[in-house]
Protein backbone atom coordinates (compact mmCIF):
# COMPACT_ATOMS: atom_id res chain seq x y z
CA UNK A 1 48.49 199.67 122.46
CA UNK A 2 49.06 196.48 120.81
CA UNK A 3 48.24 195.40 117.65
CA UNK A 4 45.20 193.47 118.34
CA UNK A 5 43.78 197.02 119.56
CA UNK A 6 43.99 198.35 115.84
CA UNK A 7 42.97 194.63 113.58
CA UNK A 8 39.85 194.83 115.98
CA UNK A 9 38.94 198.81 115.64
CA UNK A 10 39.43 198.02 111.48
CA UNK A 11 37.03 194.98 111.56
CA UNK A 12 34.61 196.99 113.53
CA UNK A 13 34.87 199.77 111.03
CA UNK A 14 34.48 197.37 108.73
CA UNK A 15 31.74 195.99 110.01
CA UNK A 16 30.05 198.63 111.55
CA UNK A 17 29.06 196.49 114.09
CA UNK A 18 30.44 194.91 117.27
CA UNK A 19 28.50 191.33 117.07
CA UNK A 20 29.36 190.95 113.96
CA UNK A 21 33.32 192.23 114.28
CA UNK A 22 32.90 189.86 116.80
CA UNK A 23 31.63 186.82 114.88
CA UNK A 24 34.35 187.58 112.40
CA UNK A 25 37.23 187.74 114.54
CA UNK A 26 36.35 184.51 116.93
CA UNK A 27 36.25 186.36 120.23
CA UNK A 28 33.20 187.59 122.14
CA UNK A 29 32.04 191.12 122.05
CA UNK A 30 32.72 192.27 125.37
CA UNK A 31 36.53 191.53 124.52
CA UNK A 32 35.87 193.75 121.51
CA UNK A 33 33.78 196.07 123.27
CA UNK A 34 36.56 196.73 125.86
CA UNK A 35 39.59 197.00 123.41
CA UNK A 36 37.91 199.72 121.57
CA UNK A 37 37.40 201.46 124.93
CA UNK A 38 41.19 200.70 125.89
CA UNK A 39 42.06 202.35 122.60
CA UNK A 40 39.56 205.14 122.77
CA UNK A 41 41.13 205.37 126.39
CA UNK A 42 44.83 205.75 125.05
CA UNK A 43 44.25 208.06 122.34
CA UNK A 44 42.06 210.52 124.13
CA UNK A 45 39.20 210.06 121.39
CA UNK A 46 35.88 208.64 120.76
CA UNK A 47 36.41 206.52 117.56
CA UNK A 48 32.40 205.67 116.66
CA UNK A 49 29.56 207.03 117.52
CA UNK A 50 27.63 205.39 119.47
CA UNK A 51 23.78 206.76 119.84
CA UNK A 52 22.48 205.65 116.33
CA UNK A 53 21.24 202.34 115.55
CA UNK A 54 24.40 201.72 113.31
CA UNK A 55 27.88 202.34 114.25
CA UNK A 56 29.71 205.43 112.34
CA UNK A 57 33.15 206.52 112.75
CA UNK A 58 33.60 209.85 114.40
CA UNK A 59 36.26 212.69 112.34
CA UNK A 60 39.16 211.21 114.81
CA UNK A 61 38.33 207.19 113.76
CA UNK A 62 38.36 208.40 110.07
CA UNK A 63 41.67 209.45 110.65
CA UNK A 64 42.87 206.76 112.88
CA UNK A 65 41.69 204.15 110.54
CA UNK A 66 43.70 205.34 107.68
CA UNK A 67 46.53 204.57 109.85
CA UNK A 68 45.67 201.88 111.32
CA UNK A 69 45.21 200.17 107.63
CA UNK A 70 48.44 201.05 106.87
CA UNK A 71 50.23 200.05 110.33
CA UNK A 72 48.16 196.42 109.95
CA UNK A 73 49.17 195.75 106.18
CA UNK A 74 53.03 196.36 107.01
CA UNK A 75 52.75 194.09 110.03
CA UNK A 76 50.61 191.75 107.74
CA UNK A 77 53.72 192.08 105.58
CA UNK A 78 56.38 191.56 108.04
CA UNK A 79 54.76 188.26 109.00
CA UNK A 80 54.78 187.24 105.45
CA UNK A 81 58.75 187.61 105.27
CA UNK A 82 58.90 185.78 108.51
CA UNK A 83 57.17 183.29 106.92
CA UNK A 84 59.25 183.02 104.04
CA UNK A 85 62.33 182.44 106.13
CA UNK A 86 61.00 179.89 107.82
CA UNK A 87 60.96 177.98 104.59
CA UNK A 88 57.58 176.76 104.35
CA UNK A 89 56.59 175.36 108.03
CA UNK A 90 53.77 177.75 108.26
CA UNK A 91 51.29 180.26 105.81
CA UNK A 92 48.44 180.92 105.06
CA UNK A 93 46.58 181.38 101.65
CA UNK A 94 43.40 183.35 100.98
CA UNK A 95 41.95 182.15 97.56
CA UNK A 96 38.84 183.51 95.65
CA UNK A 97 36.46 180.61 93.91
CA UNK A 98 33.39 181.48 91.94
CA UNK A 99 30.34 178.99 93.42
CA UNK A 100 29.99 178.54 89.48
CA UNK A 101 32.60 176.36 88.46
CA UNK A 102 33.14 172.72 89.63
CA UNK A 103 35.22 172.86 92.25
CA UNK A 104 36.16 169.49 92.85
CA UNK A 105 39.19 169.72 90.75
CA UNK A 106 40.81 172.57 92.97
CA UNK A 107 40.11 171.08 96.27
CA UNK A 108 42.19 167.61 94.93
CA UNK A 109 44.62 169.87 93.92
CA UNK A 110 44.54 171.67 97.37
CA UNK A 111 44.55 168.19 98.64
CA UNK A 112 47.92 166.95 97.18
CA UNK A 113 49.50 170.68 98.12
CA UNK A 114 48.46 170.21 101.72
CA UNK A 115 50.65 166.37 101.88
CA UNK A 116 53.45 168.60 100.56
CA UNK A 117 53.12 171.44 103.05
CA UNK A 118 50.78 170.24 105.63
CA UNK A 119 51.68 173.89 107.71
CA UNK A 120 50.30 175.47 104.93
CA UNK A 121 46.57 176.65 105.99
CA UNK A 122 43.42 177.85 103.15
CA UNK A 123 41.36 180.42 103.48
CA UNK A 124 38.67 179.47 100.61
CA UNK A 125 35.68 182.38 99.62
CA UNK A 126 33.28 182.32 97.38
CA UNK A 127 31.96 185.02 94.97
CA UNK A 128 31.59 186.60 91.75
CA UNK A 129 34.35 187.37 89.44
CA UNK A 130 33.65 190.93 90.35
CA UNK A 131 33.91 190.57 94.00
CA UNK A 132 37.02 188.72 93.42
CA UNK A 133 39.19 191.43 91.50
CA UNK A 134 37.68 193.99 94.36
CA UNK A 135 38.69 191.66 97.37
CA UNK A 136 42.80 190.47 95.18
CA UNK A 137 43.00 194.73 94.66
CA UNK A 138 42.45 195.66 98.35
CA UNK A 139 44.51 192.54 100.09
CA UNK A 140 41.66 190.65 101.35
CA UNK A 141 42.45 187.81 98.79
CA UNK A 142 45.86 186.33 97.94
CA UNK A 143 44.58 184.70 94.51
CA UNK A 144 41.71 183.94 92.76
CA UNK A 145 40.16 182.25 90.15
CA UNK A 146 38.01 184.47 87.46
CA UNK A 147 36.21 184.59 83.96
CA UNK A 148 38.50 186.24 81.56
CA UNK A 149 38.69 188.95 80.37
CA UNK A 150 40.90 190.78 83.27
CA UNK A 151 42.17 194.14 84.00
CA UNK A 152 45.53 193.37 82.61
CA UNK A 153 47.34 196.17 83.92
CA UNK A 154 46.51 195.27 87.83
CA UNK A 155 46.87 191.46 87.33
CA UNK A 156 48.61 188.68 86.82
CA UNK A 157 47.33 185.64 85.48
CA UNK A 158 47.39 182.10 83.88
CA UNK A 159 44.25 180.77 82.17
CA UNK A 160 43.54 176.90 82.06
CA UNK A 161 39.81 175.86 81.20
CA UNK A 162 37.59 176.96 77.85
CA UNK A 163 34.44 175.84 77.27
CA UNK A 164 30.92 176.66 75.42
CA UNK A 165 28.48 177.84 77.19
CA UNK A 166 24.99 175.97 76.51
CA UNK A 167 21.11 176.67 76.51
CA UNK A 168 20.03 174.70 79.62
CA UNK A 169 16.33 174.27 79.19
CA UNK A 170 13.25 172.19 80.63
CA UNK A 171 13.01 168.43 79.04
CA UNK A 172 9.64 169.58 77.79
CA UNK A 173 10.56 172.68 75.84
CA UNK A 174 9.74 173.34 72.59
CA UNK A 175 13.15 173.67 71.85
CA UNK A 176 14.58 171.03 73.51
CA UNK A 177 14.95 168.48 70.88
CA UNK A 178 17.44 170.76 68.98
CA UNK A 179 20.79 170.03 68.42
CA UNK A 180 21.80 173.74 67.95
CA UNK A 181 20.31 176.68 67.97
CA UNK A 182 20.55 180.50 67.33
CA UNK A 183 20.90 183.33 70.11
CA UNK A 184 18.36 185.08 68.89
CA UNK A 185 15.48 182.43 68.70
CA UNK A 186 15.15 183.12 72.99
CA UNK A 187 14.61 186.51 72.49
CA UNK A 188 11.08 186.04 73.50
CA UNK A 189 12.32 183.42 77.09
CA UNK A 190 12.38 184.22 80.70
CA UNK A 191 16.26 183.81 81.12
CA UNK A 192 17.67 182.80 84.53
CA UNK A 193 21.10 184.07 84.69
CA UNK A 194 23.89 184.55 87.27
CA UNK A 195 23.61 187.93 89.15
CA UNK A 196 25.86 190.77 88.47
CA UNK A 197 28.48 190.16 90.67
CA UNK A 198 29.24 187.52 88.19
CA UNK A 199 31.36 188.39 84.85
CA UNK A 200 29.11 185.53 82.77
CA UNK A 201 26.06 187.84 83.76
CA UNK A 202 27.70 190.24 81.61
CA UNK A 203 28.86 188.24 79.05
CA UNK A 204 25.41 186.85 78.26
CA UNK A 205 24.21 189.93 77.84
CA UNK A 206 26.18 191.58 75.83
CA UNK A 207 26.02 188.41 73.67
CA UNK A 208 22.26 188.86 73.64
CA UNK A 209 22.79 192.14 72.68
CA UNK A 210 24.57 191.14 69.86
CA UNK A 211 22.15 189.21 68.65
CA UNK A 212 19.57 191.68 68.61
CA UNK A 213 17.78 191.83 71.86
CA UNK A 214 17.83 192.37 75.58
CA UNK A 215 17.27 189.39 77.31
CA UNK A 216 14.08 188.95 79.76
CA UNK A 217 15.27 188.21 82.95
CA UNK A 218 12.92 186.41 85.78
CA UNK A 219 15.31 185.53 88.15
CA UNK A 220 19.13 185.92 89.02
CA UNK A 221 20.93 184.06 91.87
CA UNK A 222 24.64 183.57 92.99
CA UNK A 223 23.95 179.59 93.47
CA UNK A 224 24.14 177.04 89.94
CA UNK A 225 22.18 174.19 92.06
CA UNK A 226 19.16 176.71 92.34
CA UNK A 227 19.32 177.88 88.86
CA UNK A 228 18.77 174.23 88.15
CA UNK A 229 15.94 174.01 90.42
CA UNK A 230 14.00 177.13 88.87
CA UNK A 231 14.86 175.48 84.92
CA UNK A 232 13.51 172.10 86.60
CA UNK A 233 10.64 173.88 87.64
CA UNK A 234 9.83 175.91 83.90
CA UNK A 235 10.48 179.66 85.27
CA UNK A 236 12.42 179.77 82.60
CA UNK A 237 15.90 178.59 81.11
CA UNK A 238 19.42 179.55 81.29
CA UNK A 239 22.96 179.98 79.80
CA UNK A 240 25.49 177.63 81.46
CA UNK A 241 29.46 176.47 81.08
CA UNK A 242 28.71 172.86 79.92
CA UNK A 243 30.85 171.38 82.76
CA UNK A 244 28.08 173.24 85.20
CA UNK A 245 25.29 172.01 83.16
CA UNK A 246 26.28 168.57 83.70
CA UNK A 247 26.51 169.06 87.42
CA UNK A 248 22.90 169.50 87.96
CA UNK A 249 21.10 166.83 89.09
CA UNK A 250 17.38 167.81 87.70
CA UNK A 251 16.82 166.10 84.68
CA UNK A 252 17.09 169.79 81.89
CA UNK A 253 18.27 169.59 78.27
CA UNK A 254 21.54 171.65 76.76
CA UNK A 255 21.69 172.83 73.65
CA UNK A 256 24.36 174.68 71.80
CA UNK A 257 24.63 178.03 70.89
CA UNK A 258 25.37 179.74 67.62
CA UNK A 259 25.76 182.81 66.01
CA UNK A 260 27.21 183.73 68.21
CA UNK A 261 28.67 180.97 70.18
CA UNK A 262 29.70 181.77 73.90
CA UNK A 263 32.53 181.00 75.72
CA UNK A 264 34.29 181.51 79.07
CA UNK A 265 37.45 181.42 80.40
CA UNK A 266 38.88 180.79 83.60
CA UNK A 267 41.98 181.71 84.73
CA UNK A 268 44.18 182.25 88.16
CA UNK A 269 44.76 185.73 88.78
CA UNK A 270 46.77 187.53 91.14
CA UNK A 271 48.19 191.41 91.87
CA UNK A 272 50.66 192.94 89.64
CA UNK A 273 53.72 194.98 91.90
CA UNK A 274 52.51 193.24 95.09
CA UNK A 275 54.78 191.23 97.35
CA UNK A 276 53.51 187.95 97.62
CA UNK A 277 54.09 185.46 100.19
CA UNK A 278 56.68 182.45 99.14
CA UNK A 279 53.11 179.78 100.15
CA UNK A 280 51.57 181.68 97.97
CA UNK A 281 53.89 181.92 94.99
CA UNK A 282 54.63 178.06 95.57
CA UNK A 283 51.15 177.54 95.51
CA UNK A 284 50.47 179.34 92.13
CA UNK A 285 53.50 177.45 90.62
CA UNK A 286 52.23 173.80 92.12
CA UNK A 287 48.79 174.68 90.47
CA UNK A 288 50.05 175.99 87.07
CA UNK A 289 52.11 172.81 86.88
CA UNK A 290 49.29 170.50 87.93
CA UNK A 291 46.73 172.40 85.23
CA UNK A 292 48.93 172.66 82.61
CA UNK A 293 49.84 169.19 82.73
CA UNK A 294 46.33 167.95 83.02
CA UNK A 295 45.36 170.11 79.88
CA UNK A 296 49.00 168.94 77.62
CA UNK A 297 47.31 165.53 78.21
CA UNK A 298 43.96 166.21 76.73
């Protein structure tokens, strides 16, 4: 047994599927097909079972996956010292972006990392704020980026970009020629908002809630560009950061928000009592620096 045998049997657990453990992992599925019958093989145990349309792990895989987490993540670890001794001249980085903010900023800033450390390899998912914390709390993320408010007493974190959030509307509304208006006037819109993987899903209600109502939802997606689309198209309007209202190429009106006014937060966050690679500390200090000096300039 090797252990290739065990990070395959985990992403097919994961999975719970060969094609897609597959997929994930870059190699065919016969090769994954036969190490889990090598490893069946050399523990003298049937790991899934097999005769239902979805794979499920048998008593004996429950158990040897438990272990085999734990064997992977202090491999996964002694790589990561490795690395660290080697000053630099390889790592890798697995970083958490919500598809809501502009991301243009990051990627320069990944940019001018990579001339510094040009061993240094990304890892870059997208999700939810939500997803985010879940993915930084069980190791599949090194850092993120998230809407504040976080759960303080698992993470770390720096924050570096406030903003209002405005009413993004149809050029024709009837309220599109304000310059500001109340929460409460849209209790009676279709909102579009962010699904609720996404902590500004949550925000906007609660500030709706505030204000008096529950807001009427039509639609919710994960993607800014189609929220545009579906304002562009009068299903109704939305509550957007203004940086991400700008980005949208339909032509929609903003208008801001009061009473109360909404704002996000971003911030970098990472695990509290976790060891973290030396790429990935360096990294967090190279993009602290590079944020905090573009926001001192301001």
């Amino acid at each position: 047994m090797d252990i290739r045998h065990l990070k395959y049997f985990i992403e097919v657990a994961r999975s719970s599927s060969f094609t897609r453990a597959a997929e994930n992992l870059f190699v065919t599925q016969p090769t994954i097909s036969k190490m889990i019958k090598n490893l069946e093989a050399e523990l003298g145990v049937e790991l899934f079972e097999r005769s239902r349309k979805q794979l499920i792990l048998t008593d004996a895989g429950r158990v040897i996956l438990d272990q085999a987490q734990t064997i992977d993540k202090a491999f996964s670890n002694l790589e990561t010292e490795l690395d660290d001794l080697l000053g630099l001249q390889k790592g890798h980085i697995r970083i958490g972006l919500p598809p809501i903010m502009d991301g243009e900023e990051i990627i320069q800033i990944l940019g001018d990392f990579h001339q510094l450390y040009p061993n240094i390899t990304f890892q870059l998912l997208e999700n939810g704020t939500k997803k985010i914390e879940e993915d930084i709390s069980a190791d599949h993320l090194d850092v993120g980026i998230t809407v504040l408010p976080t759960e303080v007493e698992n993470f770390h974190y720096f924050s570096f970009m406030r903003e209002e959030l405005k009413v993004v509307m149809p050029p024709n509304h009837p309220l599109s020629n304000r310059k500001q208006l109340k929460l409460e006037e849209l209790k009676d819109e279709w909102f579009i908002l962010f699904n609720k993987d996404f902590a500004l899903n949550d925000r906007i209600r609660e500030a709706c809630k505030k204000a008096g109502f529950l807001p009427k939802v039509i639609s919710e997606s994960s993607q800014w560009d189609f929220i545009g689309k579906m304002i562009a198209a009068n299903l109704g309007i939305s509550i957007l950061p203004y940086s991400v209202s700008m980005l949208l190429k339909e032509e929609v009106h903003t208008v801001k928000v009061i009473k109360p006014m909404i704002e996000w937060d971003l911030a970098v966050i990472w695990k509290k009592n976790h060891y973290l690679s030396y790429a990935t500390k360096e990294w967090l200090k190279f993009m602290q620096d590079r944020l905090t000096l573009k926001n001192s300039s301001l």
